[in-house]
Protein backbone atom coordinates (compact mmCIF):
# COMPACT_ATOMS: atom_id res chain seq x y z
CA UNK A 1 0.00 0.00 0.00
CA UNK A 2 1.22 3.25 -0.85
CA UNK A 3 1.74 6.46 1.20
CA UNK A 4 -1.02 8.21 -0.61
CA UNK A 5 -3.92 5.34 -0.73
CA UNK A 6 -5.16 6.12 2.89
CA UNK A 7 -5.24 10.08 1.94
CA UNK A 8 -7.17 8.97 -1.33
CA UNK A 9 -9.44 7.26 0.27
CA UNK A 10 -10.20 9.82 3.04
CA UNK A 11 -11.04 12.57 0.44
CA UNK A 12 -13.35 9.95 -1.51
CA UNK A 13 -14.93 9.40 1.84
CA UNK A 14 -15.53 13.02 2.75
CA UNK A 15 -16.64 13.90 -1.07
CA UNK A 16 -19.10 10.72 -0.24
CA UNK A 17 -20.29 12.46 2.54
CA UNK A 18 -21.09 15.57 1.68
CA UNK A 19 -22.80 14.08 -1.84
CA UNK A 20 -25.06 12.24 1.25
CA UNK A 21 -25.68 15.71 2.80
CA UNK A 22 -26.58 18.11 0.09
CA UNK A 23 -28.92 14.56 -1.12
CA UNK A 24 -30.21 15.28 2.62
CA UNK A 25 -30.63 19.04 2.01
CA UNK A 26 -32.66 18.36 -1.26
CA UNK A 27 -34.13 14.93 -0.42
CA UNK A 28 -36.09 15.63 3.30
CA UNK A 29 -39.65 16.24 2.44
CA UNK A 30 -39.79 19.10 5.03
CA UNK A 31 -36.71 20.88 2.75
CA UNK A 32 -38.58 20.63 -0.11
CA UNK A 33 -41.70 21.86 0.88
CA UNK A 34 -39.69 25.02 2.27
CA UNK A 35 -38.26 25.43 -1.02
CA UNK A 36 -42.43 25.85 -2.41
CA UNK A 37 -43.29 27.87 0.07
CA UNK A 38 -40.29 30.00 -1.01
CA UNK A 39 -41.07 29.99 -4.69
CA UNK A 40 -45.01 30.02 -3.45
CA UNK A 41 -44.54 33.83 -2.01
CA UNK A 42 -42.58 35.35 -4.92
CA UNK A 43 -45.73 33.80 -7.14
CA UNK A 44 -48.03 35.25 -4.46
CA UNK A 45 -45.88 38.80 -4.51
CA UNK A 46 -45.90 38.73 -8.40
CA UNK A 47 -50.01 38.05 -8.46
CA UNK A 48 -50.83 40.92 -5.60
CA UNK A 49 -49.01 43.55 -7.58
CA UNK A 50 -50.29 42.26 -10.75
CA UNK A 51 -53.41 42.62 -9.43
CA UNK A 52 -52.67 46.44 -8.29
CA UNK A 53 -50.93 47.42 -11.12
CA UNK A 54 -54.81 46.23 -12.84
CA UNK A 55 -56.65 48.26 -10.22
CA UNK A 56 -54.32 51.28 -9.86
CA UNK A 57 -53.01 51.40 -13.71
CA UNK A 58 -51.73 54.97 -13.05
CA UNK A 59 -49.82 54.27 -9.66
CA UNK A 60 -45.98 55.16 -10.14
CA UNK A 61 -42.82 55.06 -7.61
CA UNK A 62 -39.21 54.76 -7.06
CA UNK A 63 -39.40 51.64 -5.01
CA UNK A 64 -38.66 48.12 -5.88
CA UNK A 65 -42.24 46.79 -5.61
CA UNK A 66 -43.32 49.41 -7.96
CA UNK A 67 -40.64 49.26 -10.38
CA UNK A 68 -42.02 45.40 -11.16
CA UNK A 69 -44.81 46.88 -12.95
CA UNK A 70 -42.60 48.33 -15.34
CA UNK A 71 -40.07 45.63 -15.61
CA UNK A 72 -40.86 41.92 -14.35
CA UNK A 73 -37.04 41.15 -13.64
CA UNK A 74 -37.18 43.07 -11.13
CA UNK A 75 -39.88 40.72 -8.92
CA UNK A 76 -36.41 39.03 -8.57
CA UNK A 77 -34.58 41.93 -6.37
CA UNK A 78 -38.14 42.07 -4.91
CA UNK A 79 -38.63 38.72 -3.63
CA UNK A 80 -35.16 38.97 -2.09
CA UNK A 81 -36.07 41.74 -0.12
CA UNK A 82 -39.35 40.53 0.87
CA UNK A 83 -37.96 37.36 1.82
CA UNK A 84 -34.66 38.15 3.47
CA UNK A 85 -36.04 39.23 7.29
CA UNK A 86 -37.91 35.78 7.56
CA UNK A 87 -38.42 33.18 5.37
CA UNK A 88 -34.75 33.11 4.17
CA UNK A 89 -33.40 32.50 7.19
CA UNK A 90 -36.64 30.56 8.97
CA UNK A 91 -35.53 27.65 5.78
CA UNK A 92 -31.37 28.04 6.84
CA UNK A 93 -32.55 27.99 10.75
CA UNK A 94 -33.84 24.53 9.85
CA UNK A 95 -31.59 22.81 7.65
CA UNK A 96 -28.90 23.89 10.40
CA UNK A 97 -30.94 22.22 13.30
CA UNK A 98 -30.84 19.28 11.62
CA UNK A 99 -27.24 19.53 10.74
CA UNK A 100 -25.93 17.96 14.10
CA UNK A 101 -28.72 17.86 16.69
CA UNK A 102 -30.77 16.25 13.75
CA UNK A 103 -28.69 13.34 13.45
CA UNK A 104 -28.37 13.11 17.24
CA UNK A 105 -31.78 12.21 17.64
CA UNK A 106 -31.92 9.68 14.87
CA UNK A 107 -29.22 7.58 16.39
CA UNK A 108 -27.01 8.21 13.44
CA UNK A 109 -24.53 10.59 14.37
CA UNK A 110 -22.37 8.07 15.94
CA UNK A 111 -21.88 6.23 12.81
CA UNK A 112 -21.28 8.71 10.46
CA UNK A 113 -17.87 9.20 12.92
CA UNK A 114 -16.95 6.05 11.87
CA UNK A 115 -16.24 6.51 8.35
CA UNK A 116 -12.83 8.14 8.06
CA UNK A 117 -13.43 11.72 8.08
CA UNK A 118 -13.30 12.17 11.62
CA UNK A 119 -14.97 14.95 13.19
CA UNK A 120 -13.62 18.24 11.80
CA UNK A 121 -14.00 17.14 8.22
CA UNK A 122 -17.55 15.94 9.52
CA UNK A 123 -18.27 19.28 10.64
CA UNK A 124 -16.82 20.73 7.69
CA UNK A 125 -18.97 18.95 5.67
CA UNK A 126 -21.31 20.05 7.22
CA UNK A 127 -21.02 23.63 6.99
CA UNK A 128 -20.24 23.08 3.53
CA UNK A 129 -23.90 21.65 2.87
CA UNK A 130 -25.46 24.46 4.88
CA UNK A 131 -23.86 27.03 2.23
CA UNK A 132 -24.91 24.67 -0.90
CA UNK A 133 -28.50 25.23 1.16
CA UNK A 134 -28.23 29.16 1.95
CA UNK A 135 -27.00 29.06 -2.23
CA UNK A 136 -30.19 27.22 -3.72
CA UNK A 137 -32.86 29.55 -1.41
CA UNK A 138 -31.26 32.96 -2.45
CA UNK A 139 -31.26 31.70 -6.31
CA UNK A 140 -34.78 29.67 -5.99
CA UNK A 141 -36.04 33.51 -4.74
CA UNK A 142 -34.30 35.27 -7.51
CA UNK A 143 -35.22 32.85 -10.16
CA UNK A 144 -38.95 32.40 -9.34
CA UNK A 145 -39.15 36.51 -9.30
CA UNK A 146 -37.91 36.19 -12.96
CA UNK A 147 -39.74 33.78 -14.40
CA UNK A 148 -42.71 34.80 -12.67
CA UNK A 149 -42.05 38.47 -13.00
CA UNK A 150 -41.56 38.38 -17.00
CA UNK A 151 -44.58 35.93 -17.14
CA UNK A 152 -47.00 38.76 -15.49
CA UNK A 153 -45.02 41.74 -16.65
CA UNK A 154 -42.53 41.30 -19.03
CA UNK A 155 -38.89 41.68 -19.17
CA UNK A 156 -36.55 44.17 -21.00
CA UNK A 157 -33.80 46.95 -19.91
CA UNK A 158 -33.75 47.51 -16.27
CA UNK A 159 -33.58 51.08 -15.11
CA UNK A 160 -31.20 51.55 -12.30
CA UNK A 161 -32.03 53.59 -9.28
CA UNK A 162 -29.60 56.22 -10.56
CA UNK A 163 -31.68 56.97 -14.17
CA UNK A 164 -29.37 54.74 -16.29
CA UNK A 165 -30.72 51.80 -17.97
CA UNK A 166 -29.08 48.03 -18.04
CA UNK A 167 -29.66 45.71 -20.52
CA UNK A 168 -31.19 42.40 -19.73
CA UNK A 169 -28.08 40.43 -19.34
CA UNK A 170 -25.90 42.90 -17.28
CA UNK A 171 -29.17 42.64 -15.40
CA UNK A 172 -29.71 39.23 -14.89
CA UNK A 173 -26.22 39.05 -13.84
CA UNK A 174 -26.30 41.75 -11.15
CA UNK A 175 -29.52 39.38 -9.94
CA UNK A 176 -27.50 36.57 -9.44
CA UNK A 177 -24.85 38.61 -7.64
CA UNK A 178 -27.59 39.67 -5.63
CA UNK A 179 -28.60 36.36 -4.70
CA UNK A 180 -24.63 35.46 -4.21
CA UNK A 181 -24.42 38.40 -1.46
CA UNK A 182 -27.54 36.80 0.05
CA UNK A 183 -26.32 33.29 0.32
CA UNK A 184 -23.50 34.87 2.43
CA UNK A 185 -25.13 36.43 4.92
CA UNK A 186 -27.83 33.22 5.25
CA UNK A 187 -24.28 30.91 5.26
CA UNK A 188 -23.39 33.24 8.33
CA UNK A 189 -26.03 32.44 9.97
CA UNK A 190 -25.99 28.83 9.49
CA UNK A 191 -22.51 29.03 11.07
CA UNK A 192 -24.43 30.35 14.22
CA UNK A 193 -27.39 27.47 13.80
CA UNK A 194 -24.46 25.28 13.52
CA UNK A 195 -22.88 26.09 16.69
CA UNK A 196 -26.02 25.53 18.31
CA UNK A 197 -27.07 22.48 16.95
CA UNK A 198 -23.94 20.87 18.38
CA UNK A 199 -25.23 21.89 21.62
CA UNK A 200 -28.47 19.92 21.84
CA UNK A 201 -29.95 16.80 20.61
CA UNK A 202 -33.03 18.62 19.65
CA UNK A 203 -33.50 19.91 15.97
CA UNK A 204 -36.51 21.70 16.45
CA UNK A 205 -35.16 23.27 19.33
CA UNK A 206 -31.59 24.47 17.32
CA UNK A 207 -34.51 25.36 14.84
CA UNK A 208 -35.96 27.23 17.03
CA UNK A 209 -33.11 28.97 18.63
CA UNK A 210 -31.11 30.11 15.26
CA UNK A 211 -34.72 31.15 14.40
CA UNK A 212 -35.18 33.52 17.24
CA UNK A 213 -31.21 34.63 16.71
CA UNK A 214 -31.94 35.76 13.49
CA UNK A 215 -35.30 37.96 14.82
CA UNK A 216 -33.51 39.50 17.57
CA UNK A 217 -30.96 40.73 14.88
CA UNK A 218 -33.46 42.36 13.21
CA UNK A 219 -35.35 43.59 15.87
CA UNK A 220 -31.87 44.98 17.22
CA UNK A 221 -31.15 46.68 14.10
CA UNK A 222 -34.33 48.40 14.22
CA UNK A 223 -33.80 50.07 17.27
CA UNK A 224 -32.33 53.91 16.72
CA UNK A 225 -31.00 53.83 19.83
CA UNK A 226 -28.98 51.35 19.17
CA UNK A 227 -26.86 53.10 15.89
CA UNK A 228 -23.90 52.54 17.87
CA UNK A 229 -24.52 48.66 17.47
CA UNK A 230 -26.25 48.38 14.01
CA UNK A 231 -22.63 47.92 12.26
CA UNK A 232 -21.63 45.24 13.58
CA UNK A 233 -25.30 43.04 13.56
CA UNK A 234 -25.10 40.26 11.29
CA UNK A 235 -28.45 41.53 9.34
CA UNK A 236 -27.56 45.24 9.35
CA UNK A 237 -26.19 45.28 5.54
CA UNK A 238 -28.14 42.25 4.11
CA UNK A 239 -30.28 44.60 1.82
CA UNK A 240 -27.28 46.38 0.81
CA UNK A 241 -27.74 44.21 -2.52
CA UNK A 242 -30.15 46.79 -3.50
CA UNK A 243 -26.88 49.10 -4.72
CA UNK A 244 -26.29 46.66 -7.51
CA UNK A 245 -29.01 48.53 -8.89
CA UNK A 246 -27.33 51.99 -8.98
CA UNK A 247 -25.18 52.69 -11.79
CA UNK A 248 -22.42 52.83 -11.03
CA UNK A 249 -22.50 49.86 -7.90
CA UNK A 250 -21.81 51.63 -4.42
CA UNK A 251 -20.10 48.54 -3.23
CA UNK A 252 -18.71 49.69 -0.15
CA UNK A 253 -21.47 48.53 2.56
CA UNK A 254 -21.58 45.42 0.21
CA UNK A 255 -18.34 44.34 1.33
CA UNK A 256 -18.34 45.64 4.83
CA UNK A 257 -21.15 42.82 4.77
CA UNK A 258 -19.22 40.25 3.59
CA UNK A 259 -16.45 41.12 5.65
CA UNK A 260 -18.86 40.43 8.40
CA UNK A 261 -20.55 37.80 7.19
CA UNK A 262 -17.21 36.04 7.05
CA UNK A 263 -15.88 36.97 10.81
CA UNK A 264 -19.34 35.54 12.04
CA UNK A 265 -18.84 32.79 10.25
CA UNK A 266 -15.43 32.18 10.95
CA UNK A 267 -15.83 32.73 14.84
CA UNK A 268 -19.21 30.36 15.24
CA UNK A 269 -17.90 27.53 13.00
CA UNK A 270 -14.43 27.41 15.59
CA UNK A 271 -16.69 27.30 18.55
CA UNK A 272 -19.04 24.79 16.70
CA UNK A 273 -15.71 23.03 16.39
CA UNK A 274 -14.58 23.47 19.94
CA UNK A 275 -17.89 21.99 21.08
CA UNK A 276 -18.29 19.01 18.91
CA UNK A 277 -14.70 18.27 19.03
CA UNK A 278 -14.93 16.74 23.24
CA UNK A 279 -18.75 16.33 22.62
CA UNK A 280 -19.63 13.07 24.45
CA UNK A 281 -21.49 11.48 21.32
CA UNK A 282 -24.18 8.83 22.86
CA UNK A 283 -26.16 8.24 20.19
């Protein structure tokens, strides 16, 4: 046996692994009827302003939600705001309870340690699948607001919030940056859920918990009194995609978010690892 079969094998183990998890991500019924009701409310969104724009034919405004009528692309940018204080992160909350506390109570957790991975590369993999997850909500939002935005309004140049216009592809592909910068900020916060899934055997109550983190964030950064805190909240810049749609970008408090994004990330996935590395695994 050579030196390099045992390290072969390893990776092929781990790539096995996380092949299992993302099949877990899209596979669990509960996942995938999160990902409908996620595609559900853009259709919903797309119908109710339809329906306006029929009612109130004359109704103009600088906002997002009003800027569908004119453009259907748009529904896209619209959905992700719409979605991003709730239902984003209510669908990452749950695929992170189930990340570690979910296969605690099923009884499998201890035998996944057995396949050589061991349990950072377990835990890796795990964080890894959480980010393919955060990925496919942000671009099932932006994609459903498309196709269901052109469908009920059309789709052609996008006008940017600073007069200019795009054309269609420059603005598809600012959409799917959009949804990008999303999928950060929901991966940070699947860092958190992770960290606290490692601390119970619960799922719905890690659920529950990275739920009500990602409420109080918002909540927090609602406050005024509380300016002094708002920059370093997780949530504070996750609408700050909206600036892809000024001409030119203003991407400065887009990376100050990911720059945050990443130290939350980085900091709960360490104590996610401090915690499950002397966890006492009983089941």
């Amino acid at each position: 046996m050579s030196a390099a079969e045992p390290a072969v094998r390893r990776r092929g183990a781990t790539w096995r692994l996380f092949a299992s998890e993302v099949h877990l991500v899209f596979g669990r019924r509960r996942n995938q009827v999160g990902m409908a009701v996620l595609v559900g409310l853009v259709v919903m969104l797309g119908v109710a302003l339809k329906v306006s724009q029929v009612r109130h034919p004359g109704a103009r405004g600088g906002d997002l939600l009003t800027m569908v009528a004119g453009n259907g692309v748009f529904l896209g940018f619209a959905g992700l705001t719409i979605e991003i204080a709730l239902f984003l992160p209510l669908a990452v909350s749950v695929l992170a309870g189930d990340a570690v506390a979910g296969e605690a109570n099923l009884g499998t957790l201890r035998y996944l340690l057995v396949a050589p991975v061991g349990r950072a590369r377990l835990l890796g993999v795990k964080a890894c699948a959480l980010g393919v997850g955060a990925l496919t909500g942000a671009l099932l939002v932006a994609l459903a607001g498309v196709l269901v935005g052109t469908a009920l309004f059309g789709a052609g140049p996008l006008t940017t919030l600073s007069g200019s216009q795009l054309d269609i592809g420059r603005g598809l592909l600012r959409l799917l940056l959009a949804a990008a910068y999303v999928a950060a900020g929901l991966a940070a916060l699947g860092m958190i859920g992770l960290f606290i899934s490692t601390l119970t055997e619960q799922p719905m109550a890690a659920t529950v918990a990275t739920a009500m983190v990602s409420t109080l964030l918002w909540v927090l950064d609602a406050v005024p009194q509380l300016d002094w805190l708002h920059p370093w909240l997780l949530v504070d810049r996750w609408s700050a995609f909206v600036d892809l749609l000024r001409d030119p970008v203003f991407s400065d408090r887009m990376l100050a978010g990911l720059w945050l994004d990443a130290g939350y990330a980085a900091v709960f996935l360490l104590l996610a690892w401090l915690r499950f590395r002397g966890k006492d695994i009983t089941s």
